[in-house]
C-alpha atoms as a PDB file:
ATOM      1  CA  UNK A   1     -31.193  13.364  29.471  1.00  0.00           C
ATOM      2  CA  UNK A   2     -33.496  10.969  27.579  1.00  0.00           C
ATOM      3  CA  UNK A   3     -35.312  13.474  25.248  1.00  0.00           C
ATOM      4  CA  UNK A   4     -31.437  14.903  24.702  1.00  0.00           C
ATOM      5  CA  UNK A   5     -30.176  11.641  23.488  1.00  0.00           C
ATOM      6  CA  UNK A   6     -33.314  11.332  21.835  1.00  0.00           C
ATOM      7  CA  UNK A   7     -32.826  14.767  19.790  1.00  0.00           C
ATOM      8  CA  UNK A   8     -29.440  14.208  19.030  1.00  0.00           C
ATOM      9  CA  UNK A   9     -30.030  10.791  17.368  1.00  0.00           C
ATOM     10  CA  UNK A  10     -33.396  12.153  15.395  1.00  0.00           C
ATOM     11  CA  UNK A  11     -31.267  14.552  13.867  1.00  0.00           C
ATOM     12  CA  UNK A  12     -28.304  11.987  13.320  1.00  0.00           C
ATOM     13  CA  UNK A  13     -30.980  10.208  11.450  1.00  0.00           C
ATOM     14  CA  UNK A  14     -32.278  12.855   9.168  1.00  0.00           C
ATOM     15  CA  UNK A  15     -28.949  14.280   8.510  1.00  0.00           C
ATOM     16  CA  UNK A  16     -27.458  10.944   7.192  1.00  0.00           C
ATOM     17  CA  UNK A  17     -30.816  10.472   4.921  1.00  0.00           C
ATOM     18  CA  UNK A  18     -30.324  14.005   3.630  1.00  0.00           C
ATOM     19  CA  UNK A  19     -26.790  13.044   2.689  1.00  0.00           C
ATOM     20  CA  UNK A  20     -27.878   9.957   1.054  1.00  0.00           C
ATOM     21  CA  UNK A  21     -30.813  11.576  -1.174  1.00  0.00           C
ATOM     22  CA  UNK A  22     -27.997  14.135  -2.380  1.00  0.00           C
ATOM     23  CA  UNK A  23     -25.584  11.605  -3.439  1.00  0.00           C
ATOM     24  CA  UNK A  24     -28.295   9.700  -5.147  1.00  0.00           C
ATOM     25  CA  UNK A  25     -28.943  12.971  -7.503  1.00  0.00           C
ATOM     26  CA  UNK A  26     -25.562  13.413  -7.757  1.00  0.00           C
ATOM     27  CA  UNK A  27     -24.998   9.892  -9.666  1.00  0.00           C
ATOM     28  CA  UNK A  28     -27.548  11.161 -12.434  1.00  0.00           C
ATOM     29  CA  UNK A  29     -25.815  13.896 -12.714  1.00  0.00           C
ATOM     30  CA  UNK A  30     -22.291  11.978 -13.091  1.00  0.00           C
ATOM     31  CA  UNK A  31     -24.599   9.698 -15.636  1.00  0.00           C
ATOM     32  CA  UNK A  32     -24.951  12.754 -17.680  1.00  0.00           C
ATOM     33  CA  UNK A  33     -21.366  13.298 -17.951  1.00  0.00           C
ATOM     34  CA  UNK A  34     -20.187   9.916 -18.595  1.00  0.00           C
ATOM     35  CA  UNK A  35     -22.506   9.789 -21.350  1.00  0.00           C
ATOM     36  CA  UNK A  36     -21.750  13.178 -22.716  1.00  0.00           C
ATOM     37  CA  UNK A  37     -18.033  12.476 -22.818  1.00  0.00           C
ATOM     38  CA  UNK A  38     -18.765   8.786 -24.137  1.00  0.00           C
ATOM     39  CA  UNK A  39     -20.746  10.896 -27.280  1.00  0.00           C
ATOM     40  CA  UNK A  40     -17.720  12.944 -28.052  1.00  0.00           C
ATOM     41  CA  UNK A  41     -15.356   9.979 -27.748  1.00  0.00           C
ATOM     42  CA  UNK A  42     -13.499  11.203 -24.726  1.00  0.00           C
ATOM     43  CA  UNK A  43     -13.081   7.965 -22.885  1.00  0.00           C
ATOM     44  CA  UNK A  44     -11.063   9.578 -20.026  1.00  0.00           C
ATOM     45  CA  UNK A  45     -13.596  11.720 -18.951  1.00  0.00           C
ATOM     46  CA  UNK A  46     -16.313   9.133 -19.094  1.00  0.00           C
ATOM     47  CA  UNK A  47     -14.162   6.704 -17.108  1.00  0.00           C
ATOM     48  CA  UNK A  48     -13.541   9.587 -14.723  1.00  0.00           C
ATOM     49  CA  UNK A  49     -17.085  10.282 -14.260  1.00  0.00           C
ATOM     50  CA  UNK A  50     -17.934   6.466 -14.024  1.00  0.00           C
ATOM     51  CA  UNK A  51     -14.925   5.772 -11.063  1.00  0.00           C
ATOM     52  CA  UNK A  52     -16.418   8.833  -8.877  1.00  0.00           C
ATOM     53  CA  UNK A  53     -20.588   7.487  -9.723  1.00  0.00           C
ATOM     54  CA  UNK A  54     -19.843   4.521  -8.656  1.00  0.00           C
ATOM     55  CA  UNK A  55     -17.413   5.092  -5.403  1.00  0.00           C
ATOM     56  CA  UNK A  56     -20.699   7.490  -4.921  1.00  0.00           C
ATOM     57  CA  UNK A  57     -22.732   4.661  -5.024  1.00  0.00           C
ATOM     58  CA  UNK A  58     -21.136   2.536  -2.614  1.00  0.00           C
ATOM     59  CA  UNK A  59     -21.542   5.676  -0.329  1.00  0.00           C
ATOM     60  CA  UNK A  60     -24.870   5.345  -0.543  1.00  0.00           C
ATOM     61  CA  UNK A  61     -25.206   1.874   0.562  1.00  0.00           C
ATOM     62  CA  UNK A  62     -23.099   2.470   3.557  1.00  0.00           C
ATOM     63  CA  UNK A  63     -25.658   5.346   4.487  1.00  0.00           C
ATOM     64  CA  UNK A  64     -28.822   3.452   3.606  1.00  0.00           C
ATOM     65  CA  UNK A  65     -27.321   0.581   6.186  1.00  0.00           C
ATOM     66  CA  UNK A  66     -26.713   3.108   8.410  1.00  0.00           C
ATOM     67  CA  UNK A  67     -29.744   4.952   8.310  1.00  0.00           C
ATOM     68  CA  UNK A  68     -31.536   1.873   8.784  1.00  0.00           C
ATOM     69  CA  UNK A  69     -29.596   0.527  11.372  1.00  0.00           C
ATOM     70  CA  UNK A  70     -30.368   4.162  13.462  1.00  0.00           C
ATOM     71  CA  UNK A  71     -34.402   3.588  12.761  1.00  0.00           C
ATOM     72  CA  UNK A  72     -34.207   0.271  14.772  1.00  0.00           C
ATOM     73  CA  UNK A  73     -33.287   1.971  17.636  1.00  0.00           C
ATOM     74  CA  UNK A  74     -36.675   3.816  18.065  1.00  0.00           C
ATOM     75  CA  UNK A  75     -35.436   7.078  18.367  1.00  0.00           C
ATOM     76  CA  UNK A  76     -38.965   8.883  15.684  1.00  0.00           C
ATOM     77  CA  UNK A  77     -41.945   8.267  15.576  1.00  0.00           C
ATOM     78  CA  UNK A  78     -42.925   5.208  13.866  1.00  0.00           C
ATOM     79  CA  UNK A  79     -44.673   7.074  10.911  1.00  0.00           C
ATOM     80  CA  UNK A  80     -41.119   9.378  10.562  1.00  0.00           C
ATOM     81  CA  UNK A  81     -39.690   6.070  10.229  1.00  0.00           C
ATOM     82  CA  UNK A  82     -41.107   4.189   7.621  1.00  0.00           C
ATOM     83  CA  UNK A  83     -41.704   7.373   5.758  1.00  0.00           C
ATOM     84  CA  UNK A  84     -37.780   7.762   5.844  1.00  0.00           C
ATOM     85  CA  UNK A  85     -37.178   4.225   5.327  1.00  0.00           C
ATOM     86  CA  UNK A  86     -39.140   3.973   2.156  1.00  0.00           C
ATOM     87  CA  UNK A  87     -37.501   7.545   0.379  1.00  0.00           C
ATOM     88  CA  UNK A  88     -33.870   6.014   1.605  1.00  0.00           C
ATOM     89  CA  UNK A  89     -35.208   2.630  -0.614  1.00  0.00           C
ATOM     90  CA  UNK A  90     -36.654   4.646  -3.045  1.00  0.00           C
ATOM     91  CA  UNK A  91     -33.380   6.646  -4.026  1.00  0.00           C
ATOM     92  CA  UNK A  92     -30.990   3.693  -3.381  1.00  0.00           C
ATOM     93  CA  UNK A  93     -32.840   1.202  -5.790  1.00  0.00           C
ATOM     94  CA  UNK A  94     -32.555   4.601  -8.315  1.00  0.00           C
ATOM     95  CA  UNK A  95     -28.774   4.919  -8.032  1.00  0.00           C
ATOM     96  CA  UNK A  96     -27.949   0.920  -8.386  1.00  0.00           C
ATOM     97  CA  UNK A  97     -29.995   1.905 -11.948  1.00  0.00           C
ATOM     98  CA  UNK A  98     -27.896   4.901 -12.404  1.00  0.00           C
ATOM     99  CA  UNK A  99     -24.653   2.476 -12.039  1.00  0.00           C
ATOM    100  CA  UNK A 100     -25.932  -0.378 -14.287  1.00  0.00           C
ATOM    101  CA  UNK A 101     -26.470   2.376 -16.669  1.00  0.00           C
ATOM    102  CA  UNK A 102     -23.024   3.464 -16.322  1.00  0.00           C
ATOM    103  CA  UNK A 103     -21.382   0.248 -16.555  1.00  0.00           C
ATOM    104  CA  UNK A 104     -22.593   0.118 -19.779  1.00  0.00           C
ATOM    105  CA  UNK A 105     -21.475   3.406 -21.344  1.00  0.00           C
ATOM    106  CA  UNK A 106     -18.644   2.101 -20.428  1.00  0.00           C
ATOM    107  CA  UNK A 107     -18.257  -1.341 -22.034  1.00  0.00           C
ATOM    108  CA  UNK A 108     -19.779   0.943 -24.856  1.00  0.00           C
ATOM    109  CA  UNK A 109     -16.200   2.676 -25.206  1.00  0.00           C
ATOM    110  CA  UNK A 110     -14.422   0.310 -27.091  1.00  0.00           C
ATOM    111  CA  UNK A 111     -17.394  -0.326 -29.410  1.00  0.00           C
ATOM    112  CA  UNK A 112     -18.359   0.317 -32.662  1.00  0.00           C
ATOM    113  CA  UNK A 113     -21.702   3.082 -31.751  1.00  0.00           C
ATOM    114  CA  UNK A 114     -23.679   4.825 -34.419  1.00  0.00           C
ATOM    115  CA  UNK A 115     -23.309   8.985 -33.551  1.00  0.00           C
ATOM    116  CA  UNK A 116     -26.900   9.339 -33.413  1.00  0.00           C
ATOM    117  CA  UNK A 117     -27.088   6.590 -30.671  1.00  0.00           C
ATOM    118  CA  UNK A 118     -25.157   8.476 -28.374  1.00  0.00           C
ATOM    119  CA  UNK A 119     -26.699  11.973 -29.064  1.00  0.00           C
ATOM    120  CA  UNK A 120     -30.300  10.267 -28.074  1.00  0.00           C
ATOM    121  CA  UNK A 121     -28.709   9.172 -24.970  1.00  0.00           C
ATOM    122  CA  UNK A 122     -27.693  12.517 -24.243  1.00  0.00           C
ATOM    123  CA  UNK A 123     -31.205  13.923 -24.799  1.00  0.00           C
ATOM    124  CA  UNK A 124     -32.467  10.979 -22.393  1.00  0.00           C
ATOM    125  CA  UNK A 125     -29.646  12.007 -19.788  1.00  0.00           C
ATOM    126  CA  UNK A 126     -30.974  15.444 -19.575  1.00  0.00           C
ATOM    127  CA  UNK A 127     -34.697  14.171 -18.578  1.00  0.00           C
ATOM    128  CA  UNK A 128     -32.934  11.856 -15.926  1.00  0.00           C
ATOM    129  CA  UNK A 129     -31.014  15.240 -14.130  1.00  0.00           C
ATOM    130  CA  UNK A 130     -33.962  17.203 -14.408  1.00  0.00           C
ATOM    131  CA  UNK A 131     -36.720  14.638 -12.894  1.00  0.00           C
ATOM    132  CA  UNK A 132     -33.888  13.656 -10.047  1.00  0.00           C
ATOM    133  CA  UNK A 133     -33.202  17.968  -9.216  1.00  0.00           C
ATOM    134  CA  UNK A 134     -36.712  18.337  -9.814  1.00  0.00           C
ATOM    135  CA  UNK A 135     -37.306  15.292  -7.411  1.00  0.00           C
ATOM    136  CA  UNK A 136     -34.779  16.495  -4.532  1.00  0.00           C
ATOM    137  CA  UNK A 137     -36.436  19.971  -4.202  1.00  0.00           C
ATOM    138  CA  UNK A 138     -39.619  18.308  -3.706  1.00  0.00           C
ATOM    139  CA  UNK A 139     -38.300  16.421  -0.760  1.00  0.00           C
ATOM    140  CA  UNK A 140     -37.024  19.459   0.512  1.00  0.00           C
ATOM    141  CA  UNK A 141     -40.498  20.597   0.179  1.00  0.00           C
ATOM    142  CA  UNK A 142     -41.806  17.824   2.415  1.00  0.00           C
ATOM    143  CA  UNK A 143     -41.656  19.239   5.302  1.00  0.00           C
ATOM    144  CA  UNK A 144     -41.836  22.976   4.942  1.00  0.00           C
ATOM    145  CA  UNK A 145     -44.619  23.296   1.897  1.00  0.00           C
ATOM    146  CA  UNK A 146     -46.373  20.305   0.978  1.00  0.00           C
ATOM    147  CA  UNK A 147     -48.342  22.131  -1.519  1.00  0.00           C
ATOM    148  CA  UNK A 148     -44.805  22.797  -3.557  1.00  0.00           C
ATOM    149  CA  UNK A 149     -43.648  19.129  -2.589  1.00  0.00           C
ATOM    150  CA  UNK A 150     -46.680  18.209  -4.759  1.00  0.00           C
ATOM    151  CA  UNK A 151     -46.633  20.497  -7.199  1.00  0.00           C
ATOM    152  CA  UNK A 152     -42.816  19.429  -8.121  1.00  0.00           C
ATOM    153  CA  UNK A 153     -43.683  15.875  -7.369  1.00  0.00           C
ATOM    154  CA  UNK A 154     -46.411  16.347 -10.834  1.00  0.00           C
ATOM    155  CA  UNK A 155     -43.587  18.057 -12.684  1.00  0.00           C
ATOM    156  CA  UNK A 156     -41.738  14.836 -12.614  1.00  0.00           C
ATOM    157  CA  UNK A 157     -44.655  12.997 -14.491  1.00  0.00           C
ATOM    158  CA  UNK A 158     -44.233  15.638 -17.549  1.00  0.00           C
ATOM    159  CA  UNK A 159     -40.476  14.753 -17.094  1.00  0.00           C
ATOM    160  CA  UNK A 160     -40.410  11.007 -17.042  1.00  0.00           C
ATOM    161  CA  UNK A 161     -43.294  11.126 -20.111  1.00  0.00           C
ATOM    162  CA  UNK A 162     -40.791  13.036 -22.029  1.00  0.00           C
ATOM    163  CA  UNK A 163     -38.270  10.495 -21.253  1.00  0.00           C
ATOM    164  CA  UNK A 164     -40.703   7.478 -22.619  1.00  0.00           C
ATOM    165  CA  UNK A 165     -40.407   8.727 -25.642  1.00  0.00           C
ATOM    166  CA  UNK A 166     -37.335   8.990 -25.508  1.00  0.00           C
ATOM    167  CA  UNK A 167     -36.733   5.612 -24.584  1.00  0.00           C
ATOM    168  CA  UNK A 168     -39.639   4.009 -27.856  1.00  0.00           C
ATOM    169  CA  UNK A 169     -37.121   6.835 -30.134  1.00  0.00           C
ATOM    170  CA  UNK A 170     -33.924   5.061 -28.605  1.00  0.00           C
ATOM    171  CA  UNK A 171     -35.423   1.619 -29.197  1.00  0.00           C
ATOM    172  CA  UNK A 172     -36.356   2.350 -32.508  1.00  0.00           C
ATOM    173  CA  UNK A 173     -32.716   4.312 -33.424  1.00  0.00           C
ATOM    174  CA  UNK A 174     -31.288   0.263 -32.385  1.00  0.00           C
ATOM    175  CA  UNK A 175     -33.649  -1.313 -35.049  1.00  0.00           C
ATOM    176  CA  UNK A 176     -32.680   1.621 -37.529  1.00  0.00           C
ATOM    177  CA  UNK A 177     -28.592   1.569 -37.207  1.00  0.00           C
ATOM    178  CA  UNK A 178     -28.629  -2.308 -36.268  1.00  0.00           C
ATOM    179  CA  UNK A 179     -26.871  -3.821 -39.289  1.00  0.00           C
ATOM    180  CA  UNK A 180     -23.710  -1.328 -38.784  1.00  0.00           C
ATOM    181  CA  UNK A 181     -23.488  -2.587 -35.192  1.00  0.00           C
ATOM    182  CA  UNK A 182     -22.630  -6.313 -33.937  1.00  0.00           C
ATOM    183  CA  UNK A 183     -24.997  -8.562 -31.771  1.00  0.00           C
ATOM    184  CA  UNK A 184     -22.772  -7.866 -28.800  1.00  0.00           C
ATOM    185  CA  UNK A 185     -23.013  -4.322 -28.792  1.00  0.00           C
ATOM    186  CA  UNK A 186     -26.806  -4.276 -29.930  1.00  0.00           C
ATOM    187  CA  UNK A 187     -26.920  -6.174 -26.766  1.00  0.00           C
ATOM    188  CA  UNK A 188     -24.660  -3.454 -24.216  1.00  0.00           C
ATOM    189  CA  UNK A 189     -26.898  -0.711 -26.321  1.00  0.00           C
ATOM    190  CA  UNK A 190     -30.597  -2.393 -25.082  1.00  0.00           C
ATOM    191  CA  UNK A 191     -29.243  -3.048 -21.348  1.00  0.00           C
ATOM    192  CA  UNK A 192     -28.576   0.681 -21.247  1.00  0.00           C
ATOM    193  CA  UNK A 193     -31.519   1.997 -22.734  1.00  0.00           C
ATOM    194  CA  UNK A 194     -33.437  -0.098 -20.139  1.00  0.00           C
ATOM    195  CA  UNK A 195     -31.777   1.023 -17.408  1.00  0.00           C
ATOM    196  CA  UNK A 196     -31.917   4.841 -18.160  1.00  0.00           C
ATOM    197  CA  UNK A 197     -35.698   3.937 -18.352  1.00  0.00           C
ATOM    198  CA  UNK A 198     -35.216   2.260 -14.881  1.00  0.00           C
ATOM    199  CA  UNK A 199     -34.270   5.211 -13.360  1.00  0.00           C
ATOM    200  CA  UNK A 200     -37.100   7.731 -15.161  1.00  0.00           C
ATOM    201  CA  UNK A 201     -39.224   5.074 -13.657  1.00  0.00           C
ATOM    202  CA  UNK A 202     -37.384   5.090 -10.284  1.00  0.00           C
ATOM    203  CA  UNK A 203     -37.597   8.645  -9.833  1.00  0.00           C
ATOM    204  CA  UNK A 204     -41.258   8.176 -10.604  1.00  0.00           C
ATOM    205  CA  UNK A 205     -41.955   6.189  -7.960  1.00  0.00           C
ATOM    206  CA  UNK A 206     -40.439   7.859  -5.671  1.00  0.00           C
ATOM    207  CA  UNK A 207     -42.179  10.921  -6.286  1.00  0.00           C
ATOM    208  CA  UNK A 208     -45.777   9.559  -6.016  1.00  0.00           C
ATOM    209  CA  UNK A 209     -44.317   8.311  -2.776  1.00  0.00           C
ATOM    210  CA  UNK A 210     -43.994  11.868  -2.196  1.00  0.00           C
ATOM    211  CA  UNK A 211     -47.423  12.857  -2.888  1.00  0.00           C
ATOM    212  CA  UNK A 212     -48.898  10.313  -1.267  1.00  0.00           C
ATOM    213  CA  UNK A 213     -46.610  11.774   1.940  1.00  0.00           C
ATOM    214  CA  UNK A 214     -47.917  15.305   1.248  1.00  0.00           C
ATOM    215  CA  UNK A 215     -51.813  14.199   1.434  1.00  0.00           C
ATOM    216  CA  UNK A 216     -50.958  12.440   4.930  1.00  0.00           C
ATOM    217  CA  UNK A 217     -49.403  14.691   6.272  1.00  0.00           C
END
């Protein structure tokens, strides 16, 4: 009876953190939309997009509490645990990026934003989607074919490079186009720029985490 409750509650476990790491990718990919409709001055849509990211988000907290809450009670292996409890970190700390991010497209809508600005966002969006799909699949990987797991988890390097330079040609698009912008929205246009470099760096992390998991194990 002890190894059943003990089954049922490892797979409890691994089936919430599954959940979680998909809803993480999915507020990227709700980024990506937001932004996209912010660029073509549909302010509906990118609201629409930002209202499901961030009740998405809040999701996600729940199920990181939760996830942690089940790891206290013993139930895997301690390595299975903190392995789990640092990916669940990982991909949390990535979506609050994804919704600071957001909130900022956002405020963006009612402001005065050069066209270009929002095309290079778009361009930078498209980095973020592909190094968080690229990241989930080598998750997936983790425990099936840890040579894949690490050959996706170096795929996201070439990713989040592309995205640095994306984030110096951002930066240097706000020095170009500042004097037809105010102060305040200069301001609104740095914060998101650093966050959509928070989350390149984010998904980074969390995929050297990954390699390092695919040489232990």
């Amino acid at each position: 009876m002890e190894k059943w409750f003990t089954k049922r509650r490892k797979d409890k476990v691994l089936e919430i953190a599954d959940r979680q790491m998909t809803l993480a990718i999915e507020t990227v990919i709700e980024l990506e939309k937001s932004i996209n409709a912010a660029s073509k001055s549909n302010k509906e849509a990118a609201r629409a997009s930002f209202e499901k990211l961030s009740l998405t988000e809040h999701e996600i907290d729940e199920l990181r509490r939760t996830v942690f809450e089940e790891l206290t009670r013993g139930s895997l292996p301690s390595r299975d645990r903190e392995d789990i409890m640092h990916l669940v970190k990982r991909l949390d700390e990535m979506a609050d990026h994804v919704k600071d991010a957001s909130r900022a497209v956002i405020i963006l809508l009612d402001a005065k934003v050069v066209k270009e600005m929002w095309e290079q966002f778009a361009e930078t969006a498209k980095d973020l989607v592909s190094c968080a799909t690229t990241l989930r699949k080598a998750i997936e990987k983790l425990g099936t074919d840890p040579p894949r797991a690490m050959e996706l988890a170096k795929q996201i390097d070439a990713i989040e490079n592309s995205a640095d330079e994306k984030y110096v040609t951002s930066k240097a698009l706000l020095l170009k186009h500042s004097k037809k912008m105010d102060a305040a929205t200069l301001l609104v246009l740095k914060d998101l720029i650093e966050e959509m470099e928070h989350v390149a760096d984010s998904c980074d992390d969390t995929a050297d985490y990954v390699r390092i998991l695919t040489v232990a194990r």
